[in-house]
Protein backbone atom coordinates (compact mmCIF):
# COMPACT_ATOMS: atom_id res chain seq x y z
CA UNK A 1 103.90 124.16 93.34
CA UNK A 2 104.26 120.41 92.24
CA UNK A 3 101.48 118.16 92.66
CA UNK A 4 103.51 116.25 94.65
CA UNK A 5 104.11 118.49 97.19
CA UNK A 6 100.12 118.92 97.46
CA UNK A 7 99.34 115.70 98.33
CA UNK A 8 102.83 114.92 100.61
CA UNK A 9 100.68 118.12 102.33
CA UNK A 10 97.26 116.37 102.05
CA UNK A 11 98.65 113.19 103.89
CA UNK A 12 101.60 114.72 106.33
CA UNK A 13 100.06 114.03 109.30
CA UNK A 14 101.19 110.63 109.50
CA UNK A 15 104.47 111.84 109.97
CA UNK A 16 104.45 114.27 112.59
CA UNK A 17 103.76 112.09 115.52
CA UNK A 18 100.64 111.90 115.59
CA UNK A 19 98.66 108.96 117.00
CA UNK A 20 96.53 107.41 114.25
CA UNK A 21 93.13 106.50 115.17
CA UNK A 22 91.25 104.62 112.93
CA UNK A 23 86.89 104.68 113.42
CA UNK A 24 84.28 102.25 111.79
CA UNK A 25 81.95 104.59 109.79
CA UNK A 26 78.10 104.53 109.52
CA UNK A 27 78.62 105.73 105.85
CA UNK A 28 76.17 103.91 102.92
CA UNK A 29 77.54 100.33 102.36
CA UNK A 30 77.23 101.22 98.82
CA UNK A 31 80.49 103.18 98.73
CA UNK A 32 84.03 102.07 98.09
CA UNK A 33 86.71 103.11 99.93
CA UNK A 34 90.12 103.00 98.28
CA UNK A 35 92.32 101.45 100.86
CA UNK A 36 93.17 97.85 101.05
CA UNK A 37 94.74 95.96 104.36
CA UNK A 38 95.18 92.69 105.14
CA UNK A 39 93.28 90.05 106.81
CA UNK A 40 94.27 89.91 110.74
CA UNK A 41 96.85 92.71 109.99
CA UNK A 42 94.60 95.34 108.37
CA UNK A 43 91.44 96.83 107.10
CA UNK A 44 89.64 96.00 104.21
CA UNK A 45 88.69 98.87 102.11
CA UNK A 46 85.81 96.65 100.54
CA UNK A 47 82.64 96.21 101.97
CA UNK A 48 82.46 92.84 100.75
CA UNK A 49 84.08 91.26 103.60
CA UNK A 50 84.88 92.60 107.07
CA UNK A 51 87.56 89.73 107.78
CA UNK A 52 89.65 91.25 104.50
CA UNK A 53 92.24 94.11 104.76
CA UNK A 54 90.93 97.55 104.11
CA UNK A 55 91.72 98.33 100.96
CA UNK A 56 91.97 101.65 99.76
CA UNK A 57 89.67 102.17 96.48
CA UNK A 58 89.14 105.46 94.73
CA UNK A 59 86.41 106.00 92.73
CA UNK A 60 86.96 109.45 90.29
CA UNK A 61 84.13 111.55 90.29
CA UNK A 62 81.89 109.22 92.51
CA UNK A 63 83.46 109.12 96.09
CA UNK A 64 85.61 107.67 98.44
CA UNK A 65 84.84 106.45 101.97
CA UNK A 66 86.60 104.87 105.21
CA UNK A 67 85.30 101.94 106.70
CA UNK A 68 87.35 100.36 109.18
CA UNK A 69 86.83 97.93 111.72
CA UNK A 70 87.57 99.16 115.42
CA UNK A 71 89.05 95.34 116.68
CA UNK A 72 91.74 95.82 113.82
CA UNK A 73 92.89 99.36 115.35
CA UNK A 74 96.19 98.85 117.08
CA UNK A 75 96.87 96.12 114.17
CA UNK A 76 96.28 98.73 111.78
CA UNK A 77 98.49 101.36 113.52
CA UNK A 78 101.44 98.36 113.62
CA UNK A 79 100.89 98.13 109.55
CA UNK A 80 101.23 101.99 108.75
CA UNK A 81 105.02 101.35 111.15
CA UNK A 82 106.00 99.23 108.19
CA UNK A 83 108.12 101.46 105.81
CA UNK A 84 109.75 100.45 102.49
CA UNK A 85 113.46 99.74 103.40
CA UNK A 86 115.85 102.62 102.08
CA UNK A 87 112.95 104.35 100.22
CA UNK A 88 113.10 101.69 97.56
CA UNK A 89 109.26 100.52 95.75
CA UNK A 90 110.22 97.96 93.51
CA UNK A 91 107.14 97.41 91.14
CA UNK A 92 105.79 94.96 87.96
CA UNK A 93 103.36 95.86 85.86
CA UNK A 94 101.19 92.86 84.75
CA UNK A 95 100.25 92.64 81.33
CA UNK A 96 96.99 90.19 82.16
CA UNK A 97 94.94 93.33 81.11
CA UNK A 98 97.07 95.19 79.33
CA UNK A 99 97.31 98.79 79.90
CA UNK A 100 97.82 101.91 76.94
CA UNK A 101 99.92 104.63 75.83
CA UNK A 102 98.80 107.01 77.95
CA UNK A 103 98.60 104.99 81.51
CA UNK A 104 102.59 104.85 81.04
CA UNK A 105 102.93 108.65 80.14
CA UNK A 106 100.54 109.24 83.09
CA UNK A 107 102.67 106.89 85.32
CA UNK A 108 106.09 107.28 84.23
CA UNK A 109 104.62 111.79 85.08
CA UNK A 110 103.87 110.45 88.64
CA UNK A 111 107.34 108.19 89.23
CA UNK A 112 109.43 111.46 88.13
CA UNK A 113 107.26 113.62 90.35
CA UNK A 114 108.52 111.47 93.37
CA UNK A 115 112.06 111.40 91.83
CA UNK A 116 112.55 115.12 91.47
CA UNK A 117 110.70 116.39 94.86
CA UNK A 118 111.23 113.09 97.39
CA UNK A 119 113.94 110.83 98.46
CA UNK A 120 111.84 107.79 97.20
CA UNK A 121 112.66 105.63 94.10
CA UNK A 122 110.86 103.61 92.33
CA UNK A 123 112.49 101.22 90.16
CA UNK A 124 111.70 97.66 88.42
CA UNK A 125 111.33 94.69 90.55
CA UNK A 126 114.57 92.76 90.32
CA UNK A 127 114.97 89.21 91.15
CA UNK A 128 115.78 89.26 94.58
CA UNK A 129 113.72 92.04 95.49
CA UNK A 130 111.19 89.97 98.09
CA UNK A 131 108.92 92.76 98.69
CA UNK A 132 107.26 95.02 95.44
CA UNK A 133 104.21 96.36 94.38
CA UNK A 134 102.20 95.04 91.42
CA UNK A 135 100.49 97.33 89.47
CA UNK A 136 97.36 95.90 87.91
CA UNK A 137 94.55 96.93 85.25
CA UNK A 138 91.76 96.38 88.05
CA UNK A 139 87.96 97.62 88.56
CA UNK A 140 88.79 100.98 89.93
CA UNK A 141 91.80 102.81 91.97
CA UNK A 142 93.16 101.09 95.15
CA UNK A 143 96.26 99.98 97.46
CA UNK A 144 97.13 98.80 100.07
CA UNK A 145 98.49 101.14 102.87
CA UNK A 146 102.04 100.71 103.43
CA UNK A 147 104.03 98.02 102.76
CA UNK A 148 102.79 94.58 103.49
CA UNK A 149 105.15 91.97 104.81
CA UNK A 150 102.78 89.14 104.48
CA UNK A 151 102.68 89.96 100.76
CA UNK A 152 106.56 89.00 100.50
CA UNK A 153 107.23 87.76 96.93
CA UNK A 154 103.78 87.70 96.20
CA UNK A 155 103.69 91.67 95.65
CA UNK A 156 101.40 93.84 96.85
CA UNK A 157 98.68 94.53 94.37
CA UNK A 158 97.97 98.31 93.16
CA UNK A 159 95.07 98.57 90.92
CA UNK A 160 95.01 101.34 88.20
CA UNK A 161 92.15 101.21 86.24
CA UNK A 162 91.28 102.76 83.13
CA UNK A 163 89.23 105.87 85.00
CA UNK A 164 92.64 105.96 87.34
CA UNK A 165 95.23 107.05 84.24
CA UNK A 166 95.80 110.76 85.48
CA UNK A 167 98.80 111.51 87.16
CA UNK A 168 96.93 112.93 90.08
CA UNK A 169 95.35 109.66 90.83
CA UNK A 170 98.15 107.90 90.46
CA UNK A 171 99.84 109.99 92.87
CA UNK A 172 97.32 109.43 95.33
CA UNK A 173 97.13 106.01 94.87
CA UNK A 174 101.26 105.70 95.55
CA UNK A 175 100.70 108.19 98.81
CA UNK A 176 98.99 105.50 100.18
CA UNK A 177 101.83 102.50 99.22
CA UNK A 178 104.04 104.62 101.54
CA UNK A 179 101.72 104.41 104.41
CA UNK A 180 99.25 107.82 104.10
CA UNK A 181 95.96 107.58 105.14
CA UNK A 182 93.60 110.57 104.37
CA UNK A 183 94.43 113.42 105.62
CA UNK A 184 90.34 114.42 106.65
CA UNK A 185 90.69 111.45 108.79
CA UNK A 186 92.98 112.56 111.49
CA UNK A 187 91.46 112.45 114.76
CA UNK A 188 92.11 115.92 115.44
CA UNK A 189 90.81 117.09 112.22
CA UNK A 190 88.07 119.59 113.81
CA UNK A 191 90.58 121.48 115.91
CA UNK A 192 92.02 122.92 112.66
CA UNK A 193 88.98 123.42 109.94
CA UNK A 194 85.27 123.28 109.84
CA UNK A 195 83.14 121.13 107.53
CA UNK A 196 79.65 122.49 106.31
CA UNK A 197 77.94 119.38 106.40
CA UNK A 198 74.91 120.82 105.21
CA UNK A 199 76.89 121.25 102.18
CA UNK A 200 77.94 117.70 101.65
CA UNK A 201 75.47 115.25 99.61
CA UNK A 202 74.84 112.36 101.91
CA UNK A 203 76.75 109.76 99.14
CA UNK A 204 80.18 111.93 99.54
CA UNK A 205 79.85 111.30 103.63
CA UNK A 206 82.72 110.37 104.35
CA UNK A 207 84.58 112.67 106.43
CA UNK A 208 83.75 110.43 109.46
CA UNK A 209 86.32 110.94 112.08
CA UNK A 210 88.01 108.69 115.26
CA UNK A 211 87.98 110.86 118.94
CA UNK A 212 91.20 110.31 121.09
């Protein structure tokens, strides 16, 4: 089975009507989430700043972590509402670090993934598009969750770094453009599977879940 169709699995439950909680986490500061929101409409996923969106940021082979803020929650829940009209993710890639060969193999994989298994399309930003992400060359893998009307003409910043160029990443990192949060998140999680914590090195903690 496609790739694709393992993470639209990993991420579903944003779809199925369930209510979306959102929990701070006690996890080590030293982590990086890879989910970015906006300020007074989001979460940061940085730990920089608690007044920023929550970005998310994906770190390969190191770890991942959600740390949200619980005053943002019913903003945050409003953000994830916000779908890309008519499936449509206009994008840019900036050339201000220039990526390679093989980040547009990788990418150009990941866009015809979506194509041949999903009803979205992603296509060049055209000049009256208003709203469009921007894929950058950044320091590691984030997005934004959803799409972000305060970004309007600005675009919505998507950072692919060099350690991001596999088509699985990229993948991930589009899941959350269209408004997936993490799938080990859900509030419900433990009704369904157990986690071995003992099994799970403190720096990977971060299968912190929200109650109802």
């Amino acid at each position: 089975m496609r790739l694709v169709v393992f993470h639209l699995l990993i991420f579903y439950f944003i779809f199925i009507g369930v209510s979306i909680h959102i929990c701070s986490s006690t996890l080590n500061s030293s982590l990086n989430d890879d989910i970015r929101l906006l300020p007074h409409t989001a979460l940061k996923s940085s730990y920089k700043s608690t007044n920023d969106n929550p970005k998310i940021h994906f770190t390969p082979g190191v770890s991942e972590s959600n740390n949200f803020v619980d005053s943002q929650l019913e903003r945050i829940e409003e953000e994830l509402t916000k779908h890309w009209p008519h499936g449509i993710i206009p994008f840019t890639i900036s050339d201000a670090e220039p990526f390679d060969s093989e980040f547009y193999e990788q990418f150009g994989q990941a866009v015809e993934d979506f194509h041949e298994n999903t009803c979205v399309t992603f296509r060049p930003k055209l000049e009256f598009d208003k709203y469009f992400i921007k894929i950058i060359n950044g320091n590691g893998c984030w997005s934004y969750v959803g799409m972000q009307p305060e970004l309007m003409f600005d675009g919505q910043e998507v950072s692919l770094g060099p350690e991001c160029w596999r088509k699985g990443i990229i993948l991930h990192e589009i899941m959350h453009v269209l408004g997936f949060f993490h799938e080990h998140s859900r509030h419900d999680r433990d009704e369904f599977i157990q986690l071995n914590f003992a099994n799970i090195q403190e720096s990977w903690f971060i299968f912190s879940f929200c109650a109802n």
